[in-house]
C-alpha atoms as a PDB file:
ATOM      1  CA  UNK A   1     -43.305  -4.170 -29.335  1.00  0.00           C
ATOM      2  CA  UNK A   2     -43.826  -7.768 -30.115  1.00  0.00           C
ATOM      3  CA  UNK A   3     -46.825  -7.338 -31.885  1.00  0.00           C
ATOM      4  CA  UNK A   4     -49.106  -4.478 -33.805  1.00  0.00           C
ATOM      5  CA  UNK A   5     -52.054  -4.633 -31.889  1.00  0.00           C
ATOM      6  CA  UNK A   6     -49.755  -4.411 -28.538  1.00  0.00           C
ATOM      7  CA  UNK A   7     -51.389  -7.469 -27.151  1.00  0.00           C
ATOM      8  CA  UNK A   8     -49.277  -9.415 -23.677  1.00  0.00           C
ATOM      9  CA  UNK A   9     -47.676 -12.443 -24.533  1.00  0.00           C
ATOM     10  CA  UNK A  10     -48.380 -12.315 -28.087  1.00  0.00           C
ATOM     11  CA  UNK A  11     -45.377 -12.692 -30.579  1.00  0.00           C
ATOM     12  CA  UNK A  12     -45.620 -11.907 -34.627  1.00  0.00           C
ATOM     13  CA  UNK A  13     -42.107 -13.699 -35.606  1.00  0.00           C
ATOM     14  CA  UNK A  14     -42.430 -11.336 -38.979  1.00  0.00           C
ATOM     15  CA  UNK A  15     -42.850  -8.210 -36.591  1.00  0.00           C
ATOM     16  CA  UNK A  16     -39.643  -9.075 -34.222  1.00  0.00           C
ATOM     17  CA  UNK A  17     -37.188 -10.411 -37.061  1.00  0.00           C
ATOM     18  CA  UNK A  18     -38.043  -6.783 -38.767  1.00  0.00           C
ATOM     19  CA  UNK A  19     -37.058  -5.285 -35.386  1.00  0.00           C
ATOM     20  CA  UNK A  20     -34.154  -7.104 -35.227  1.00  0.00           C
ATOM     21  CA  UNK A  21     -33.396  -6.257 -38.337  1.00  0.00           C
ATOM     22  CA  UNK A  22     -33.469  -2.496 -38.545  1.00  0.00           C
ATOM     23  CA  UNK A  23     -31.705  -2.593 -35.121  1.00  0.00           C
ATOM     24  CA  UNK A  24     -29.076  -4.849 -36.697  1.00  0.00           C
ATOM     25  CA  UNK A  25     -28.954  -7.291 -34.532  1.00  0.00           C
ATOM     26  CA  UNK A  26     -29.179  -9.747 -37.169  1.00  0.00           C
ATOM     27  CA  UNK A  27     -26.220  -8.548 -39.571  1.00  0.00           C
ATOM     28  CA  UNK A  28     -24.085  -8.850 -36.289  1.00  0.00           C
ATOM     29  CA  UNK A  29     -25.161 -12.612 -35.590  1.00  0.00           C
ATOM     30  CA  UNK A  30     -24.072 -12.759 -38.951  1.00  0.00           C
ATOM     31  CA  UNK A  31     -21.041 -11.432 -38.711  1.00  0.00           C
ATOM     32  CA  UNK A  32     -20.068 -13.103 -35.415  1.00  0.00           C
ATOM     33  CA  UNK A  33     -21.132 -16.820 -37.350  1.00  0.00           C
ATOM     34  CA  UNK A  34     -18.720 -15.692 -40.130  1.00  0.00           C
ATOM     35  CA  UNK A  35     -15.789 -14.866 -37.856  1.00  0.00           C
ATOM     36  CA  UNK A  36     -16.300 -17.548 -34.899  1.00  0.00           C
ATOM     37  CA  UNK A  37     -18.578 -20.472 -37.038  1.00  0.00           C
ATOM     38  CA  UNK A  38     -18.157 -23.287 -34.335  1.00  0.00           C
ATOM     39  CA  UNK A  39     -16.852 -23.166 -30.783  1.00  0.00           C
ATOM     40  CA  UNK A  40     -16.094 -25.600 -28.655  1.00  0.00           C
ATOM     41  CA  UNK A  41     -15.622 -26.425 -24.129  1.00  0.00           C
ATOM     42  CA  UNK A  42     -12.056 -27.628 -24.278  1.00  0.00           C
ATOM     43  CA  UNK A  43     -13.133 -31.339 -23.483  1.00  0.00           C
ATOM     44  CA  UNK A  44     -15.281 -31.399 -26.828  1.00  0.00           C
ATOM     45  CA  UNK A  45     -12.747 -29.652 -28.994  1.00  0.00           C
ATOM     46  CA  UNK A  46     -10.320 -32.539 -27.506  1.00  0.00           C
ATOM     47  CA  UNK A  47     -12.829 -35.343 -28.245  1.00  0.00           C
ATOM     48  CA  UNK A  48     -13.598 -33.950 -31.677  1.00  0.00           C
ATOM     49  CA  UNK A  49      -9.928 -32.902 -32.944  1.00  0.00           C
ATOM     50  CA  UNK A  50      -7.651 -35.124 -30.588  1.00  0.00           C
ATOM     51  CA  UNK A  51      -6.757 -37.291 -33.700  1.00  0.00           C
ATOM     52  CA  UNK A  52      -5.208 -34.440 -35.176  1.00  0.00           C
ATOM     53  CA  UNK A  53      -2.826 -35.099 -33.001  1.00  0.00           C
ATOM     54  CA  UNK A  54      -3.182 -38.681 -31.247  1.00  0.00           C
ATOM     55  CA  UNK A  55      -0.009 -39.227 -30.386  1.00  0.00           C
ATOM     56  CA  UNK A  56       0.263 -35.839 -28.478  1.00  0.00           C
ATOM     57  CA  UNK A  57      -2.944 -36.128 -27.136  1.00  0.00           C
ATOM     58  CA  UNK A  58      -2.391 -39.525 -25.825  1.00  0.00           C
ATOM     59  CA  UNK A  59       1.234 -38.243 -24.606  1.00  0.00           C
ATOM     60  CA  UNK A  60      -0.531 -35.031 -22.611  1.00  0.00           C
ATOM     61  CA  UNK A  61      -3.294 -37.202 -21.190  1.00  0.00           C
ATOM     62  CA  UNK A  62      -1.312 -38.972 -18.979  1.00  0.00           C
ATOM     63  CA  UNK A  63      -0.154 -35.788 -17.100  1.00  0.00           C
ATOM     64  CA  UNK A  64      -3.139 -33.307 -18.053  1.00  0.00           C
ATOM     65  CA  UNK A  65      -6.564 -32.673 -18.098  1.00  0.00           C
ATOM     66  CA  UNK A  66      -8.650 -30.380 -19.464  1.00  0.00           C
ATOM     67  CA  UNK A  67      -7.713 -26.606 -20.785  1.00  0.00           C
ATOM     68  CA  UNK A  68      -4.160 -28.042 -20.637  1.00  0.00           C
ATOM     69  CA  UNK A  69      -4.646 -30.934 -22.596  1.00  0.00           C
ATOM     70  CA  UNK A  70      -6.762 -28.769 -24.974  1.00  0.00           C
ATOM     71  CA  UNK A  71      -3.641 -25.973 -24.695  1.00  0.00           C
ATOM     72  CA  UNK A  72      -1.257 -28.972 -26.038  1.00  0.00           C
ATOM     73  CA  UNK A  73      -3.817 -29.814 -28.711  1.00  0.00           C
ATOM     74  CA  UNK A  74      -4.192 -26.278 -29.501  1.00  0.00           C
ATOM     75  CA  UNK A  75      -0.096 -25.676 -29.842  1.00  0.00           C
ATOM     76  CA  UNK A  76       0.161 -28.916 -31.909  1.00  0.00           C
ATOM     77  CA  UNK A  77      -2.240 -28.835 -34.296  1.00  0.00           C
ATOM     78  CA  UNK A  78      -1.198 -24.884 -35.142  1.00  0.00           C
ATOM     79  CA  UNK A  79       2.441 -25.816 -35.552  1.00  0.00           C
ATOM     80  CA  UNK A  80       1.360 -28.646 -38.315  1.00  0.00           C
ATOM     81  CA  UNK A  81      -0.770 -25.869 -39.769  1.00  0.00           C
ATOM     82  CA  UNK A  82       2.433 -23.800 -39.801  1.00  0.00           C
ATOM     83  CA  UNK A  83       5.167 -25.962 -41.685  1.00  0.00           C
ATOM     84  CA  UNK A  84       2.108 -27.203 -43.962  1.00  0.00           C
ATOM     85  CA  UNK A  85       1.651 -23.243 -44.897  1.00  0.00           C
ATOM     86  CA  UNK A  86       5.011 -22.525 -44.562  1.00  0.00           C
ATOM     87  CA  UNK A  87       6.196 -25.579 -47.070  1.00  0.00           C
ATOM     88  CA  UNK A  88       3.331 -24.327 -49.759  1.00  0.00           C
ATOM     89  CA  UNK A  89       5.053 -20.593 -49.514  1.00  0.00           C
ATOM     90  CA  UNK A  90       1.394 -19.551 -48.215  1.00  0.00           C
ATOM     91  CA  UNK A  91       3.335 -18.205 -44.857  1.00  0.00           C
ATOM     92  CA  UNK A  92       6.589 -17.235 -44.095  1.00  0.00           C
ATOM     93  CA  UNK A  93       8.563 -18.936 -41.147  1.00  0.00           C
ATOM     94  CA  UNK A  94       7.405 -18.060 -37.354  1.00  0.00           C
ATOM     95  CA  UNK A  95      10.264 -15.950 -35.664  1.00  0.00           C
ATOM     96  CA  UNK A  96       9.802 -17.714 -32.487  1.00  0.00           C
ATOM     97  CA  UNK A  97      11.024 -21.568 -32.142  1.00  0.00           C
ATOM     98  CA  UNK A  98       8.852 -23.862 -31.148  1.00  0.00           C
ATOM     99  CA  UNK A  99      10.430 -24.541 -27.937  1.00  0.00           C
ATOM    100  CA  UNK A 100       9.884 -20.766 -26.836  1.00  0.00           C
ATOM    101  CA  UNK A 101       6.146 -21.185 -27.272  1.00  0.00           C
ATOM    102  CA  UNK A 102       5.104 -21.642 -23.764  1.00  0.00           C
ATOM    103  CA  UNK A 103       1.212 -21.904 -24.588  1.00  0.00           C
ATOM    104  CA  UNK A 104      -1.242 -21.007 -27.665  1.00  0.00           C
ATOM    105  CA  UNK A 105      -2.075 -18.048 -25.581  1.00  0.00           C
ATOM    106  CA  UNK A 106       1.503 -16.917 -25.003  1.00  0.00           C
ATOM    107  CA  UNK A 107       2.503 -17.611 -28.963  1.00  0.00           C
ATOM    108  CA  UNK A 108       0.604 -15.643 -31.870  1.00  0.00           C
ATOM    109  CA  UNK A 109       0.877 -18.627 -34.248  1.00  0.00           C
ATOM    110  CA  UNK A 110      -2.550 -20.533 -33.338  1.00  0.00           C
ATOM    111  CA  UNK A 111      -4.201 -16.615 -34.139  1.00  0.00           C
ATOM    112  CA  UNK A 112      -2.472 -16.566 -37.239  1.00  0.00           C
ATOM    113  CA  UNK A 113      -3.190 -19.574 -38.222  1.00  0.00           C
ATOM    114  CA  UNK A 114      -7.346 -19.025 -37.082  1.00  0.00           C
ATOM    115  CA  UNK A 115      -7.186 -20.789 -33.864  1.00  0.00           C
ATOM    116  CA  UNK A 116      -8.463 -18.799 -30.643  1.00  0.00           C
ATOM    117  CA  UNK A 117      -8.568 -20.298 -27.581  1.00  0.00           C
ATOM    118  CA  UNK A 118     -10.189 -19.110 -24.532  1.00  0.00           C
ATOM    119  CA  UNK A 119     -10.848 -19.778 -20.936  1.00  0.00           C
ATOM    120  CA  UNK A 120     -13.703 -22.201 -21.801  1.00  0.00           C
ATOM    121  CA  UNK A 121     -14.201 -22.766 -25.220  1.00  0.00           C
ATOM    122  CA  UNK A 122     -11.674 -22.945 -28.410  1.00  0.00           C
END
């Protein structure tokens, strides 16, 4: 019920959010912000983070376009991450060489790393 007198088309925001609440609805949104806080459509996570990886990115462009350029991206980017954590000590050494890893979804380092790229969005 939206409201307490159980009036049609008449919302009490306190009323609902309290709903919510008990129903815990809102310690899941919660949650889900903490685990996934941004996501991107492949095209926007390319505009955004390409220069992560320019000359990649301007490399893949020529022959890809979309989720594959974003896959690229995706695989470069996480290998950096790698050999930065790995050089700190923070990670140990990925079993798999880099020229196994067909694709981030094929390779578990972009999952390790906190990279998770779907279908649509990254």
């Amino acid at each position: 019920k939206p409201n307490d007198l159980l009036v049609p088309n008449r919302f009490d925001p306190l009323v609902i959010a309290d709903q919510l609440r008990c129903a815990g609805v809102l310690e899941a949104i919660r949650v889900s912000r903490i685990g996934f806080p941004q996501r991107f459509q492949h095209d926007a996570f390319v505009s955004r983070y390409g220069m992560l990886a320019a000359r990649e990115v301007k490399r893949m462009s020529r022959m890809r376009k979309g989720a594959d350029l974003c896959e690229a991206l995706v695989s470069c980017v996480a290998q950096q991450v790698e050999n930065s954590l790995v050089e700190r000590g923070i990670m140990s050494p990925s079993s798999t060489s880099p020229s196994k890893r067909l694709s981030p979804r094929s390779s578990g380092i972009p999952l390790e790393i906190g990279i998770q790229m779907g279908r649509t969005k990254v």
